[in-house]
PDB file of N, CA and C in Angstrom:
ATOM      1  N   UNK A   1    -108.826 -78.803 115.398  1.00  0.00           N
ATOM      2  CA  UNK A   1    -109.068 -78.789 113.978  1.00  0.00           C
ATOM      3  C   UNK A   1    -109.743 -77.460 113.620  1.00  0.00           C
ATOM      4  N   UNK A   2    -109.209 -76.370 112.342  1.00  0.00           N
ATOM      5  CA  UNK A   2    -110.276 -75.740 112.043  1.00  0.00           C
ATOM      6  C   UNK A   2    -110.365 -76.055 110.414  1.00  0.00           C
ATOM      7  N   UNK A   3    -111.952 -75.387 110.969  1.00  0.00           N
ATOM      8  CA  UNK A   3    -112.701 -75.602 109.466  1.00  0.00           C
ATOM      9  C   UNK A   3    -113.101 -74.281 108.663  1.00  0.00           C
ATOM     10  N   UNK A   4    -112.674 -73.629 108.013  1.00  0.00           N
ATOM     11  CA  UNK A   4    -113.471 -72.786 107.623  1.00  0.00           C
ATOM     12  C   UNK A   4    -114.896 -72.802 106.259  1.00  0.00           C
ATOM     13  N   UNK A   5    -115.712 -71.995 106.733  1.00  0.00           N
ATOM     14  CA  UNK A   5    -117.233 -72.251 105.901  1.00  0.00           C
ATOM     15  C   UNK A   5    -117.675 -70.979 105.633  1.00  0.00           C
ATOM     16  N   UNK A   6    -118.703 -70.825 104.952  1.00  0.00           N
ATOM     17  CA  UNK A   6    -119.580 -69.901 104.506  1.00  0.00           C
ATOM     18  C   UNK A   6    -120.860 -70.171 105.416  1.00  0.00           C
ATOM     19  N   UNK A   7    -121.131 -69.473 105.572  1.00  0.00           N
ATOM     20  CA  UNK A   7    -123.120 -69.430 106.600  1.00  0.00           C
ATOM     21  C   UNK A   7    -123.850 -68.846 106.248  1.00  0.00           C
ATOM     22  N   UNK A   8    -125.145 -68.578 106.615  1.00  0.00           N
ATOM     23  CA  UNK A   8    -125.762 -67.772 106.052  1.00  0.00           C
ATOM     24  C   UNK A   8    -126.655 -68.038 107.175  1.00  0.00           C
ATOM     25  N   UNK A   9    -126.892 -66.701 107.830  1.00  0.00           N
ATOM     26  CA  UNK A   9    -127.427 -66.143 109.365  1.00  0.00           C
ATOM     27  C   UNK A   9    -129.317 -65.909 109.009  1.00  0.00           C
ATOM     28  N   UNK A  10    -129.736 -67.225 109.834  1.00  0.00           N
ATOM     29  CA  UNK A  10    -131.135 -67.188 109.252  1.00  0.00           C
ATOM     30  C   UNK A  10    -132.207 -66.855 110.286  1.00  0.00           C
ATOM     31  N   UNK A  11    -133.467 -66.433 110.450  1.00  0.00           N
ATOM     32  CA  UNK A  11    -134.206 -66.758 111.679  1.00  0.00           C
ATOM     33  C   UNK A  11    -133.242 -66.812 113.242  1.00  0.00           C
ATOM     34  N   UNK A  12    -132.490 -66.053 113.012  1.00  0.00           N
ATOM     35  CA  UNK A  12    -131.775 -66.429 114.443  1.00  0.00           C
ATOM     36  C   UNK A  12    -130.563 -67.676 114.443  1.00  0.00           C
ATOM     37  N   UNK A  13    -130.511 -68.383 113.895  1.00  0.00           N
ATOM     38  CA  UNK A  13    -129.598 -69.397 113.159  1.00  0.00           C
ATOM     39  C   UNK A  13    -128.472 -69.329 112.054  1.00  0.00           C
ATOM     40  N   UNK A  14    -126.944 -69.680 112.626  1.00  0.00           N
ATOM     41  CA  UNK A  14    -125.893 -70.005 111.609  1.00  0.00           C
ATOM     42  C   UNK A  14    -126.123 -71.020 110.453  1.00  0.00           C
ATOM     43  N   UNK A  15    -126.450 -71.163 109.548  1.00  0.00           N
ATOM     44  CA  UNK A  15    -126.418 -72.127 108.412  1.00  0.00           C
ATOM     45  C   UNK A  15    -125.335 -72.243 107.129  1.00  0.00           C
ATOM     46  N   UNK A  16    -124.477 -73.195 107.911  1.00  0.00           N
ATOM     47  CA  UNK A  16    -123.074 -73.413 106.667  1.00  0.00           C
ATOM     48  C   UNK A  16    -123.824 -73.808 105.535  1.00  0.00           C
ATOM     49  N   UNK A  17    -123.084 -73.546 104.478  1.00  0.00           N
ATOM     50  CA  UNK A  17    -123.486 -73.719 102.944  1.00  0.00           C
ATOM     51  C   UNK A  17    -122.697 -74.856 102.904  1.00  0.00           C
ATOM     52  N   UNK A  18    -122.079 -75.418 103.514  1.00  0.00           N
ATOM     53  CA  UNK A  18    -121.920 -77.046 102.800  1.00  0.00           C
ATOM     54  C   UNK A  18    -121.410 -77.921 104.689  1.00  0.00           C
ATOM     55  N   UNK A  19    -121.437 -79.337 104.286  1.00  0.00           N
ATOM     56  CA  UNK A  19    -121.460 -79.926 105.112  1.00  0.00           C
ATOM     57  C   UNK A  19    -120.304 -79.753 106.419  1.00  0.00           C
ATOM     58  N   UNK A  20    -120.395 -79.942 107.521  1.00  0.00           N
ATOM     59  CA  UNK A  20    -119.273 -79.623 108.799  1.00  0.00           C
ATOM     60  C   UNK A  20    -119.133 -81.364 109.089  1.00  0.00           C
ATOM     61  N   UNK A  21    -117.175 -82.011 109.325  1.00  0.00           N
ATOM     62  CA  UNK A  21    -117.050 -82.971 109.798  1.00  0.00           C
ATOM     63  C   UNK A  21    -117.256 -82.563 111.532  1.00  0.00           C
ATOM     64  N   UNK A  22    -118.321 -82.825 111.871  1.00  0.00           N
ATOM     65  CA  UNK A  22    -118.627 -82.658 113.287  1.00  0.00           C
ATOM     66  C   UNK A  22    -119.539 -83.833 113.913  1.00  0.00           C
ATOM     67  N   UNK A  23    -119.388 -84.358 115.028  1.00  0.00           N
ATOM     68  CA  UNK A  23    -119.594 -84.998 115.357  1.00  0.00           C
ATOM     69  C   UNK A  23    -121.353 -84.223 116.158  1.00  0.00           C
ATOM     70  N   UNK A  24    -122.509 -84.644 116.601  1.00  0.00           N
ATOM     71  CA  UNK A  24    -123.725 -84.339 116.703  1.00  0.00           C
ATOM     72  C   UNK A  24    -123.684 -83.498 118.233  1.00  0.00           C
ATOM     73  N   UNK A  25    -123.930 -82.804 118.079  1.00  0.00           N
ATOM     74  CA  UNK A  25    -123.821 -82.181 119.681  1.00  0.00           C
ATOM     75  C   UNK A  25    -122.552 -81.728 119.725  1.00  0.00           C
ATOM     76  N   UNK A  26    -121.329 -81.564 119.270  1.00  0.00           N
ATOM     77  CA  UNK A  26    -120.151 -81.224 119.842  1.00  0.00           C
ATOM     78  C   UNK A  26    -119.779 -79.788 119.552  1.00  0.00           C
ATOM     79  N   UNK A  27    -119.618 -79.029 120.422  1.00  0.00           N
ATOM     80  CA  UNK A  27    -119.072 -78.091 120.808  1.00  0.00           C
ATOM     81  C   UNK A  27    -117.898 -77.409 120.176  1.00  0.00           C
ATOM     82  N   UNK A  28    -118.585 -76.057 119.341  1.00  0.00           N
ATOM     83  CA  UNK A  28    -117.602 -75.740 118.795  1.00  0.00           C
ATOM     84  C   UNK A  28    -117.254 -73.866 119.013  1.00  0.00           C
ATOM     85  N   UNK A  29    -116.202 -73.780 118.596  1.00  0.00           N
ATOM     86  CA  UNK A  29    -116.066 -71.698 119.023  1.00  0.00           C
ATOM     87  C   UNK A  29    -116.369 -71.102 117.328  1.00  0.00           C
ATOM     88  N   UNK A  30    -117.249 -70.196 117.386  1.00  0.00           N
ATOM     89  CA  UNK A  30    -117.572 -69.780 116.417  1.00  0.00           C
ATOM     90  C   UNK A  30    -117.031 -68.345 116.026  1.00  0.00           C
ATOM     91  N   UNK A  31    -116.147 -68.055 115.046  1.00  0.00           N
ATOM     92  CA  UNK A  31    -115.853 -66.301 114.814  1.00  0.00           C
ATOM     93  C   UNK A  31    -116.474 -66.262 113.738  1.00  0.00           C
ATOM     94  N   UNK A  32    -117.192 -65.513 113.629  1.00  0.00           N
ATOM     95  CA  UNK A  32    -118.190 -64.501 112.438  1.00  0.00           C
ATOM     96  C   UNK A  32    -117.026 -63.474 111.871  1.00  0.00           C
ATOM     97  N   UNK A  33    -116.832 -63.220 110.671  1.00  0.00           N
ATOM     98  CA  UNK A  33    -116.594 -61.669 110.054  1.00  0.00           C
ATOM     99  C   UNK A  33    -117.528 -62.373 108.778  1.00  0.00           C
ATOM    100  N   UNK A  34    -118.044 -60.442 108.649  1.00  0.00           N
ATOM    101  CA  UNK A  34    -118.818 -61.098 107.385  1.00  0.00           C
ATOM    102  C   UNK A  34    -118.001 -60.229 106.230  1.00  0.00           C
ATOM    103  N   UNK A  35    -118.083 -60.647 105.095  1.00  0.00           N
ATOM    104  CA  UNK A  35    -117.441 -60.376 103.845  1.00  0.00           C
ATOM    105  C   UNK A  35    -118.404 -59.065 102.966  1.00  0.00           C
ATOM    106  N   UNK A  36    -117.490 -58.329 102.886  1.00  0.00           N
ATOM    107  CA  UNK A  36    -117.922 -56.537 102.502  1.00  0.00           C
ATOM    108  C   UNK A  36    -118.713 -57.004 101.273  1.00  0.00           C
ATOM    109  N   UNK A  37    -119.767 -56.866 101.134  1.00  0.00           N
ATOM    110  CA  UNK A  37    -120.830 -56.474 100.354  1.00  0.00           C
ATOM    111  C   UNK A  37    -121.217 -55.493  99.211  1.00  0.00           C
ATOM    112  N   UNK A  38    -120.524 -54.449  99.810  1.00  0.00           N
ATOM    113  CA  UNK A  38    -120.926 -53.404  99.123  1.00  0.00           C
ATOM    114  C   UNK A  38    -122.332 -53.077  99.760  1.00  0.00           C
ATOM    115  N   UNK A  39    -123.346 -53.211 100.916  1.00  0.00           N
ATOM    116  CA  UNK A  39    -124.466 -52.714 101.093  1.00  0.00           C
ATOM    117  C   UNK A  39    -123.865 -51.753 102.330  1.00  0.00           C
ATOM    118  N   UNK A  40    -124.694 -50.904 102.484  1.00  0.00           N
ATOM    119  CA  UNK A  40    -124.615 -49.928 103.527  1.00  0.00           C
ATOM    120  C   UNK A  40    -125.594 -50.704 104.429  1.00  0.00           C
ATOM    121  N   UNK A  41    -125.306 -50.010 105.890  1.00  0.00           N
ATOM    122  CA  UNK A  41    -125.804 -50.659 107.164  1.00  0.00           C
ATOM    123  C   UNK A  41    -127.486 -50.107 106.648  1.00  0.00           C
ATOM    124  N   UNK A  42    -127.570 -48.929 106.335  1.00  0.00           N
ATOM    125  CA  UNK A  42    -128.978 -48.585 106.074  1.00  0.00           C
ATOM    126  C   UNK A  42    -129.802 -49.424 105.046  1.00  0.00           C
ATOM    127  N   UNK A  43    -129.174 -49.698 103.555  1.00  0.00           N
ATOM    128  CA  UNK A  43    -129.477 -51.062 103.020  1.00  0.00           C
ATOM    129  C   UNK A  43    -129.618 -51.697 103.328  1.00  0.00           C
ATOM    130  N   UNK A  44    -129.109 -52.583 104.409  1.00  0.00           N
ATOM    131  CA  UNK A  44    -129.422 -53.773 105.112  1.00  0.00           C
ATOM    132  C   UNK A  44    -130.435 -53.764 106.412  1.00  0.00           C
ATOM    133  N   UNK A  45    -130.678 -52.624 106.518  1.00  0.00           N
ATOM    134  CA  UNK A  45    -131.944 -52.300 107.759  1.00  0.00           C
ATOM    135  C   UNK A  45    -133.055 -52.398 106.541  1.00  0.00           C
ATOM    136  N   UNK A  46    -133.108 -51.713 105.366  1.00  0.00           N
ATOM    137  CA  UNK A  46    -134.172 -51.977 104.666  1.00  0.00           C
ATOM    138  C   UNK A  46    -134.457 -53.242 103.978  1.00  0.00           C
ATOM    139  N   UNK A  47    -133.616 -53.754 103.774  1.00  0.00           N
ATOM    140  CA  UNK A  47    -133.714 -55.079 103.341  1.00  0.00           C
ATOM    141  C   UNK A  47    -134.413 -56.131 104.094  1.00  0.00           C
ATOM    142  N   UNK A  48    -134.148 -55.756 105.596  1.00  0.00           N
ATOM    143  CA  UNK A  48    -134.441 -56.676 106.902  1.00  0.00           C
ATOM    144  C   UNK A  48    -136.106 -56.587 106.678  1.00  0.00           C
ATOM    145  N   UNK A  49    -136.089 -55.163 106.902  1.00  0.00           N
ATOM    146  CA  UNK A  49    -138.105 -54.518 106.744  1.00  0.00           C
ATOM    147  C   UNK A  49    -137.998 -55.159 105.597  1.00  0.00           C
ATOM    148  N   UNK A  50    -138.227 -55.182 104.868  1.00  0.00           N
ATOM    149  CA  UNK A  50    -138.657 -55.457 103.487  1.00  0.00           C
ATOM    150  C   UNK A  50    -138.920 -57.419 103.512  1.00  0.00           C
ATOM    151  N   UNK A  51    -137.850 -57.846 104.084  1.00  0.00           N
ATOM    152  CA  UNK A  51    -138.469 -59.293 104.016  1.00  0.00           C
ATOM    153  C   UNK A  51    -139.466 -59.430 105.010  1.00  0.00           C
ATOM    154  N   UNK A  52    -139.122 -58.726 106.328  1.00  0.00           N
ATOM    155  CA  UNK A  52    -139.891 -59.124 107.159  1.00  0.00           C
ATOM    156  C   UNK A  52    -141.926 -58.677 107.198  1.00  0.00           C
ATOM    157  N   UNK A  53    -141.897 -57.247 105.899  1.00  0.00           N
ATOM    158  CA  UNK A  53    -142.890 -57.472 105.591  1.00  0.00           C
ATOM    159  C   UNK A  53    -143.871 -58.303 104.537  1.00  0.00           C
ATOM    160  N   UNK A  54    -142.964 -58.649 103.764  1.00  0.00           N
ATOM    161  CA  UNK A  54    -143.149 -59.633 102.350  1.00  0.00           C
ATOM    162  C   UNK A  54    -143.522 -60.919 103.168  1.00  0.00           C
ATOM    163  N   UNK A  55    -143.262 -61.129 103.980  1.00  0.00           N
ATOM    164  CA  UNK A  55    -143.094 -62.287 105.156  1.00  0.00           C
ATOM    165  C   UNK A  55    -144.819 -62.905 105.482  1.00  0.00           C
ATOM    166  N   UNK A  56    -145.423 -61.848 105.681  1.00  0.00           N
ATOM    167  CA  UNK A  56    -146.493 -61.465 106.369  1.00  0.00           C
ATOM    168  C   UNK A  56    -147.751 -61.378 105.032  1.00  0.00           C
ATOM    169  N   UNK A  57    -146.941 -61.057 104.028  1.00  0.00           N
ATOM    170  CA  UNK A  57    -148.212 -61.109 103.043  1.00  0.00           C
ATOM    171  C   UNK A  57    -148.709 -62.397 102.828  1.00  0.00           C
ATOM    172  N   UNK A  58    -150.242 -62.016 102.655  1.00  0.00           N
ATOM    173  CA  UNK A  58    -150.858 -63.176 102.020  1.00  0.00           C
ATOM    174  C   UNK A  58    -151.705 -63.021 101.072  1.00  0.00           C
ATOM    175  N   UNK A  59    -151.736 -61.848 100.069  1.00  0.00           N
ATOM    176  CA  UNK A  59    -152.134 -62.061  98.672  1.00  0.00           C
ATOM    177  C   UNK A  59    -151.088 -61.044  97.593  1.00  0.00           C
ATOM    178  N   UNK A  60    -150.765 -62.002  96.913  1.00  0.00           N
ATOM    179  CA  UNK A  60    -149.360 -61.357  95.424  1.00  0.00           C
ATOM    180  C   UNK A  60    -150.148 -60.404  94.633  1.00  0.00           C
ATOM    181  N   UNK A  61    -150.144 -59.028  94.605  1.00  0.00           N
ATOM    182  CA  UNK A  61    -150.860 -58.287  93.320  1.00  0.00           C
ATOM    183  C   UNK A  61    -150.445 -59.156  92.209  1.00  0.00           C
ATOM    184  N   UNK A  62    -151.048 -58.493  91.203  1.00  0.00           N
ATOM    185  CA  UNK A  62    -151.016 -58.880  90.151  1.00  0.00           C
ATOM    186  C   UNK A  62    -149.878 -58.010  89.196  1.00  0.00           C
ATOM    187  N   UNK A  63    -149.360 -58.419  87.732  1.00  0.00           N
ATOM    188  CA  UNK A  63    -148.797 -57.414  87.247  1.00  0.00           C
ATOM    189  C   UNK A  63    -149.407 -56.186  87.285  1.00  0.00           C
ATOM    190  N   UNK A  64    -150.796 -55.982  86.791  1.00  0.00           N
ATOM    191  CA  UNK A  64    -151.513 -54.856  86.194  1.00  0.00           C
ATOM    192  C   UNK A  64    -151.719 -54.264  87.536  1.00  0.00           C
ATOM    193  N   UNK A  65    -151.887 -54.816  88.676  1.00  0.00           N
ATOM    194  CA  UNK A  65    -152.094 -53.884  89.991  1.00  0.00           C
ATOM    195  C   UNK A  65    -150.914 -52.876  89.976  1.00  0.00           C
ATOM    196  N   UNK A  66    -149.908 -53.790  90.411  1.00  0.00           N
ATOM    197  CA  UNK A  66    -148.841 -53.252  90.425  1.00  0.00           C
ATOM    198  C   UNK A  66    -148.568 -51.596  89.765  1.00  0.00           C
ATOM    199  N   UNK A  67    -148.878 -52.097  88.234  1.00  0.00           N
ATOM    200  CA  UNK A  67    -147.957 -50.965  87.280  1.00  0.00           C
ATOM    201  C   UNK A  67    -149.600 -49.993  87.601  1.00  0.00           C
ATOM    202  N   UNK A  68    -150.496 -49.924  88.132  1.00  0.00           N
ATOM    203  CA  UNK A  68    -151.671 -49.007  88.258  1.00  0.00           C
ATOM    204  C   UNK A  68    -150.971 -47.852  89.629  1.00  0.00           C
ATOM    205  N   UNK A  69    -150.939 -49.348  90.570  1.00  0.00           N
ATOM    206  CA  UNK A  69    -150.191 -48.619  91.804  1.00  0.00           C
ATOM    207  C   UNK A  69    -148.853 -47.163  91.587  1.00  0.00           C
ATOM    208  N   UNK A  70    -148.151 -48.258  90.788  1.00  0.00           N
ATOM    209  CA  UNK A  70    -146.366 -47.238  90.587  1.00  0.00           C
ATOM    210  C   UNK A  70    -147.419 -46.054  89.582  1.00  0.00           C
ATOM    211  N   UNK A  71    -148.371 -46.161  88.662  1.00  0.00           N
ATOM    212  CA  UNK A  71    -149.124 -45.164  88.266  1.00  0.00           C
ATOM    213  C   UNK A  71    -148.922 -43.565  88.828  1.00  0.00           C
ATOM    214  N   UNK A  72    -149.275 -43.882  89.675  1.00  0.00           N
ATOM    215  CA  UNK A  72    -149.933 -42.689  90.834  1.00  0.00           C
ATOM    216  C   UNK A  72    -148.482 -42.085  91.560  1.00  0.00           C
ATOM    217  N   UNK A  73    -147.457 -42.509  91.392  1.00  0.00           N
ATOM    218  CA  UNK A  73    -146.373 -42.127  91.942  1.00  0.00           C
ATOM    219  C   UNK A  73    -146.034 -40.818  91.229  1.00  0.00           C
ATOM    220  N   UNK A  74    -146.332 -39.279  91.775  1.00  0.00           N
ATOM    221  CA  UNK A  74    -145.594 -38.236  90.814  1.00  0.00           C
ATOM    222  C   UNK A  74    -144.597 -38.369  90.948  1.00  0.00           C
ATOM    223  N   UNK A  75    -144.134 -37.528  89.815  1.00  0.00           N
ATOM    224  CA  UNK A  75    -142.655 -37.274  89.935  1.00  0.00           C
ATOM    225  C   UNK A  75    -142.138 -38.532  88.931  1.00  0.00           C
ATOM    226  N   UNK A  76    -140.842 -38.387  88.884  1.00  0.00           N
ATOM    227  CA  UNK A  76    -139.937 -39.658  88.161  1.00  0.00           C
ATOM    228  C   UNK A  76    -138.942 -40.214  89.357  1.00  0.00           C
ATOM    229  N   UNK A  77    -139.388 -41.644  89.134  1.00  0.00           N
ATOM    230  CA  UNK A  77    -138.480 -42.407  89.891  1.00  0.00           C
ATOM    231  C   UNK A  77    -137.216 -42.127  89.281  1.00  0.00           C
ATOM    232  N   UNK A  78    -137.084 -42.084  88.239  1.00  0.00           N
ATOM    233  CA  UNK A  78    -135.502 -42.176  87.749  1.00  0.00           C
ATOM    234  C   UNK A  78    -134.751 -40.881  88.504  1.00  0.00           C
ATOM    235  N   UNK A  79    -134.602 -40.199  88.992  1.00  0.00           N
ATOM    236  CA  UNK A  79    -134.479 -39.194  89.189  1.00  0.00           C
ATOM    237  C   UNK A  79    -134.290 -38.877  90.653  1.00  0.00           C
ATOM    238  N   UNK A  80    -135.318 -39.597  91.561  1.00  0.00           N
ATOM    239  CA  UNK A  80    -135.413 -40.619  92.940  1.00  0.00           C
ATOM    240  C   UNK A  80    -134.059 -41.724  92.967  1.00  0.00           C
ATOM    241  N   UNK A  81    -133.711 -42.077  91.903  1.00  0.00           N
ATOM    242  CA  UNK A  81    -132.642 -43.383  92.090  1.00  0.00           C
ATOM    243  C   UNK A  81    -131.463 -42.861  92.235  1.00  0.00           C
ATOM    244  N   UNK A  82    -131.015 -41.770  91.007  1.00  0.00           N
ATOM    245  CA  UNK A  82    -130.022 -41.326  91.135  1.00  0.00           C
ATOM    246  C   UNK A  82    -129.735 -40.295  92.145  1.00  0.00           C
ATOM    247  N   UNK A  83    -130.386 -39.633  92.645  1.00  0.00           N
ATOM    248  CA  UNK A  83    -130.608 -38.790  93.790  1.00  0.00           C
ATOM    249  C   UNK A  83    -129.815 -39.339  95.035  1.00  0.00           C
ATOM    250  N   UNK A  84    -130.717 -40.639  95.189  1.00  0.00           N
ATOM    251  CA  UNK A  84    -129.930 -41.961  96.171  1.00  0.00           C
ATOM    252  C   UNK A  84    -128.610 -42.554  95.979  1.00  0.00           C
ATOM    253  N   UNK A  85    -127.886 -42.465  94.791  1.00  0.00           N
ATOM    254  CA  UNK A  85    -127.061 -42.846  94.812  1.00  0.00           C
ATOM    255  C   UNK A  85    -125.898 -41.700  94.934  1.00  0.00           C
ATOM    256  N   UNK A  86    -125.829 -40.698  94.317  1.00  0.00           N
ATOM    257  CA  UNK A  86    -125.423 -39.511  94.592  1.00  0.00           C
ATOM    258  C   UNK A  86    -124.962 -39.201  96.256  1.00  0.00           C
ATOM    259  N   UNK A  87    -126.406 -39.587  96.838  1.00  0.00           N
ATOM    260  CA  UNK A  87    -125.773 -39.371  98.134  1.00  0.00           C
ATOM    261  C   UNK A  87    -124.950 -40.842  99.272  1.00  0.00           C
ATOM    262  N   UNK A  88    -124.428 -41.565  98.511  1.00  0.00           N
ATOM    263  CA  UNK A  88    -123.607 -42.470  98.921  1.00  0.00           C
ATOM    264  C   UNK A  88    -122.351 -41.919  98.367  1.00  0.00           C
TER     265      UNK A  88
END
């Protein structure tokens, strides 16, 4: 029998997005392709850091921290964004 599903690759773990007729324990062959995104491999390395440090926090600034923090940033981000995209 095949089945095809959607997953979503968690903690080390396959997780189908909807239910498998499978019996508990039974043995199955698994092929992965994953479906083009549109992210670059480097996007997705930052993405990885990025949860895995959000992960680890344990206190949320606040709005007003926040926009104090991005404050201090010279320069214009806008300018930083398109820069980045330019070079894709």
């Amino acid at each position: 029998m095949v089945q095809q599903v959607d997953a979503v690759y968690e903690n080390g773990l396959l997780r189908p997005l909807e239910p498998l007729d499978l019996l508990d324990s039974q043995q199955v062959r698994i092929t992965v392709t994953t479906p083009e995104t549109g992210r670059s491999k480097r996007d997705m390395r930052l993405l990885e850091r990025v949860k895995a440090e959000v992960a680890v926090v344990t206190e949320i600034p606040s709005l007003e921290e926040v926009q104090r923090m991005l404050s201090t940033i010279p320069d214009s981000l806008t300018r930083d964004f398109i820069a980045e995209r330019e070079d894709r």
